[in-house]
Protein backbone atom coordinates (compact mmCIF):
# COMPACT_ATOMS: atom_id res chain seq x y z
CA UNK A 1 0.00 0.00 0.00
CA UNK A 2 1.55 3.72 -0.88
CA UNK A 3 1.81 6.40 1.47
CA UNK A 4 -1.29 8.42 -0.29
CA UNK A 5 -3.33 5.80 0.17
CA UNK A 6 -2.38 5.20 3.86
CA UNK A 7 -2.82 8.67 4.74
CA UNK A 8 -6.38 9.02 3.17
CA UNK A 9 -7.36 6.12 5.58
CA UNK A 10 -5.99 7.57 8.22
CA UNK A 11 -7.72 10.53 7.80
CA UNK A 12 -10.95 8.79 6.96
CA UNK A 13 -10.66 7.01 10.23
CA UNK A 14 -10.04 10.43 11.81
CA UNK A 15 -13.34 11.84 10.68
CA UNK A 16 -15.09 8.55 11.96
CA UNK A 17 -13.63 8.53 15.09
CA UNK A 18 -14.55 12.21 15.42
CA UNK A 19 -18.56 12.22 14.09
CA UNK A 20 -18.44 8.88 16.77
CA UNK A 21 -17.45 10.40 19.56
CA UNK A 22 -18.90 13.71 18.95
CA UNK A 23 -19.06 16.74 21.55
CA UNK A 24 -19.01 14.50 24.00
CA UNK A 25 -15.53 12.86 23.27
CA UNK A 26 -13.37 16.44 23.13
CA UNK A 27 -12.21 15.08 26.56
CA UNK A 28 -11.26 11.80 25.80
CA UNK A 29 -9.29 13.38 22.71
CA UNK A 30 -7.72 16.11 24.51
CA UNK A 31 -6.36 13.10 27.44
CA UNK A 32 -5.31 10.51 25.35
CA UNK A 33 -5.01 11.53 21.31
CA UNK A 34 -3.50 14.95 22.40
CA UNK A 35 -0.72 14.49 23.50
CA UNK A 36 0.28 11.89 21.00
CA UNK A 37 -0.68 14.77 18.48
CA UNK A 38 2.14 16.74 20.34
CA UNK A 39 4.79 14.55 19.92
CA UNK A 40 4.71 14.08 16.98
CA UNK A 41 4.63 17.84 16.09
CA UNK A 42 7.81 18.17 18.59
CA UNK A 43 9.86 15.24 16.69
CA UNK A 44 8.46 16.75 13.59
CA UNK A 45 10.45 19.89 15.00
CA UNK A 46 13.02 18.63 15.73
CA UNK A 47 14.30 17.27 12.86
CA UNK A 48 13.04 20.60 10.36
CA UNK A 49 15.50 22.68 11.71
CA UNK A 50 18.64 21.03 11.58
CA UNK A 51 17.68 19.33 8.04
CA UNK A 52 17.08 23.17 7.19
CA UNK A 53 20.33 24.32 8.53
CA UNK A 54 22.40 21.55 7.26
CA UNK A 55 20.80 22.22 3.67
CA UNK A 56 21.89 25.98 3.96
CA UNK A 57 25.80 25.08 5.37
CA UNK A 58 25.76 22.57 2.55
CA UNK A 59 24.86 24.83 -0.19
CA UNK A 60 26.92 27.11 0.34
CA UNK A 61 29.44 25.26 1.37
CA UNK A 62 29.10 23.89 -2.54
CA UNK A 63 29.30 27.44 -4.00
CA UNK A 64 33.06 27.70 -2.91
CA UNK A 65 34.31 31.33 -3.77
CA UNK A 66 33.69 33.76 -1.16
CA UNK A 67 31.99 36.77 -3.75
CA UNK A 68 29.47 33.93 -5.24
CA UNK A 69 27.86 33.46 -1.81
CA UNK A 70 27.93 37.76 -1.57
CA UNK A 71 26.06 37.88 -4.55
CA UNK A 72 23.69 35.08 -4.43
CA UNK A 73 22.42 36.82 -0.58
CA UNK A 74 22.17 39.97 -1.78
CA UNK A 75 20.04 38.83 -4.75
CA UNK A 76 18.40 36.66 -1.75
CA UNK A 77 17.61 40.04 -0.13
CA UNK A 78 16.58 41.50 -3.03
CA UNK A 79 14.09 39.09 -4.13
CA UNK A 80 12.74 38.66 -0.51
CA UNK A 81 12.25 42.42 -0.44
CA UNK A 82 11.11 43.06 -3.55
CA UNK A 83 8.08 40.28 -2.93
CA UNK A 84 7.45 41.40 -0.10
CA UNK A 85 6.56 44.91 -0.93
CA UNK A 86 4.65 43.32 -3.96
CA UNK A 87 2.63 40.90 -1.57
CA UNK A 88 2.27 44.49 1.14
CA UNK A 89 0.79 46.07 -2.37
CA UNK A 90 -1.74 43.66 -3.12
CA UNK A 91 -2.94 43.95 0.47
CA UNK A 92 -3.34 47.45 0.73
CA UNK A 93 -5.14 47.34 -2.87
CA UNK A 94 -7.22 44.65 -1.73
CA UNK A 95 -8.27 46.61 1.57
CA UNK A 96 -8.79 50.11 -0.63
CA UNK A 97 -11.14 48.34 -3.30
CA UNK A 98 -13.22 46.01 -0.34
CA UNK A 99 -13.56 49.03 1.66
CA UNK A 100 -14.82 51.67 -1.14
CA UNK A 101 -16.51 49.23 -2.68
CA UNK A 102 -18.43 47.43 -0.10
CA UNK A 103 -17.65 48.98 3.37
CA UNK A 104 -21.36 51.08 3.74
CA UNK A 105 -22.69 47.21 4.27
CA UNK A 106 -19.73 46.14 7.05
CA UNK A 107 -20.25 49.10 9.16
CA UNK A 108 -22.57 48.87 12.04
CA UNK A 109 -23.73 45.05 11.87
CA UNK A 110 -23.80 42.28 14.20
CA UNK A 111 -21.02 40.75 12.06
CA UNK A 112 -19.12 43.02 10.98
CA UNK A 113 -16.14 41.57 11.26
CA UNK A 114 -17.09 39.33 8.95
CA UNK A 115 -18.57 41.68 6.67
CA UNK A 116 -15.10 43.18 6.61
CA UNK A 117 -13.37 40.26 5.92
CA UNK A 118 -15.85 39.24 2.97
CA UNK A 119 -15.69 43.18 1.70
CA UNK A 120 -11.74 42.34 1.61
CA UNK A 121 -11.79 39.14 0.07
CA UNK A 122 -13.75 40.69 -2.85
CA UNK A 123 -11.47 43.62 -3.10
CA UNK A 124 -8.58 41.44 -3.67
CA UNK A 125 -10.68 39.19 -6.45
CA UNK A 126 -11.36 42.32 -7.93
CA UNK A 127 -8.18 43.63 -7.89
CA UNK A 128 -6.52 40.43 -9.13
CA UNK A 129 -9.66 40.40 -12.34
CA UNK A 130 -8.42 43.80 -13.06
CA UNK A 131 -4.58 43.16 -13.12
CA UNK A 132 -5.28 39.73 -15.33
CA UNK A 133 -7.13 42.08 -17.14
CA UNK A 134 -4.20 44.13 -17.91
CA UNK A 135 -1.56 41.20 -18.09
CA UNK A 136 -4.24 39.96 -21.04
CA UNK A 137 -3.33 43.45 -22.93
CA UNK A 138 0.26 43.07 -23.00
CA UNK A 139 1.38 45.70 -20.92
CA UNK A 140 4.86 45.97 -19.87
CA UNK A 141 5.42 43.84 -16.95
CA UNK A 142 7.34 47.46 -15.77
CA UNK A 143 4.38 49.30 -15.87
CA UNK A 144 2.64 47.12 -13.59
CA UNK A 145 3.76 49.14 -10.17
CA UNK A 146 2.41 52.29 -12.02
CA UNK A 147 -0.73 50.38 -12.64
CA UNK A 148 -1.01 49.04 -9.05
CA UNK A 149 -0.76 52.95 -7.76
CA UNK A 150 -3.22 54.38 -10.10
CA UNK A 151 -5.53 51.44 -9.32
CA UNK A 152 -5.28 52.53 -5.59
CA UNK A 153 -5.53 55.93 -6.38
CA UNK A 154 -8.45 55.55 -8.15
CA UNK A 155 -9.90 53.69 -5.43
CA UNK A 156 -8.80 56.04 -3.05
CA UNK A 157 -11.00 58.55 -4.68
CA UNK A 158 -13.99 57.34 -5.09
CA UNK A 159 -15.12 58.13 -1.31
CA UNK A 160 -13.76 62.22 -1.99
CA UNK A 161 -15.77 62.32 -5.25
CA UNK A 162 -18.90 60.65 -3.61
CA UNK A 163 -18.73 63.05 -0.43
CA UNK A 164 -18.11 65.92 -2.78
CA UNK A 165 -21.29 64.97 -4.90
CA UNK A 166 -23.61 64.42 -2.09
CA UNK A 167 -22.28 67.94 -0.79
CA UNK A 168 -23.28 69.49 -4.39
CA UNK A 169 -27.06 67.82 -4.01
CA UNK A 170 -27.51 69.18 -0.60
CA UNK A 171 -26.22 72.46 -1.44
CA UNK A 172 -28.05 72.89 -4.85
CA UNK A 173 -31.54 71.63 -2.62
């Protein structure tokens, strides 16, 4: 039998045992599957971080001259950077849009934390339609941080021009 197939038993067993002992067995699982569960994430642990660190001392160890290693951690640093203020982009877009968009229907519920979260969720669906959109014109894969700050800007606006409208209605009333 292959490890796939053993580990969809075992985690059809695990739903049985857990729809058989219901509510009622939380105890029983907390006392005795627990701390097996625990165990096993501790050995599990264990053994990441020095397979981790003796992957990194290895590879470089491999690269031999001194300037390669230099070069390959700043591009390391670079890259880790660079996606990271990509990913801290997509966020913020993702907020903007789900809040213009549909933050009048998170404010002031019962849930509406979850109204939030669901008003963000969209924003970044929308957000990601719009830059596919773009990516299916061609655009220079350059222009695509301009495009991410005059998608945001854009976004940013909308609540300034709708205030500023509903200020002309009242006024011209």
């Amino acid at each position: 039998m292959n490890l796939s197939t053993k580990i969809l038993i075992g985690l059809a067993l695990g739903i049985i045992a857990g729809l058989e002992l219901g509510a009622e067995g939380a105890g029983f699982a907390k006392t005795w599957i627990g701390p097996l569960g625990t165990i096993f994430m501790n050995m599990i642990k264990m053994v990441i971080v020095p397979l981790v660190f003796s992957s990194l001392v290895m590879g470089v160890a491999s690269l031999g001259d001194i300037k390669k290693v230099g070069r390959i951690g700043i591009k390391t640093v670079g890259y880790y950077l660079g996606t990271t203020a990509f990913a801290i982009v997509i966020g913020l877009a993702a907020v903007i849009i789900g809040e213009v968009l549909f933050g009048k229907f998170a404010s002031k519920r019962k849930l509406a934390f979850a109204f939030t979260l669901a008003s963000v969720i969209l924003g970044a669906v929308i957000y990601y339609m719009v830059y596919q959109f773009v990516l299916w014109l061609k655009m220079p894969s350059e222009d695509m941080k301009l495009f991410s700050a005059i998608v945001v800007a854009i976004f940013l606006a909308i609540p300034y021009l709708k205030e500023k409208r509903t200020l002309r209605k009242g006024a011209s009333k």
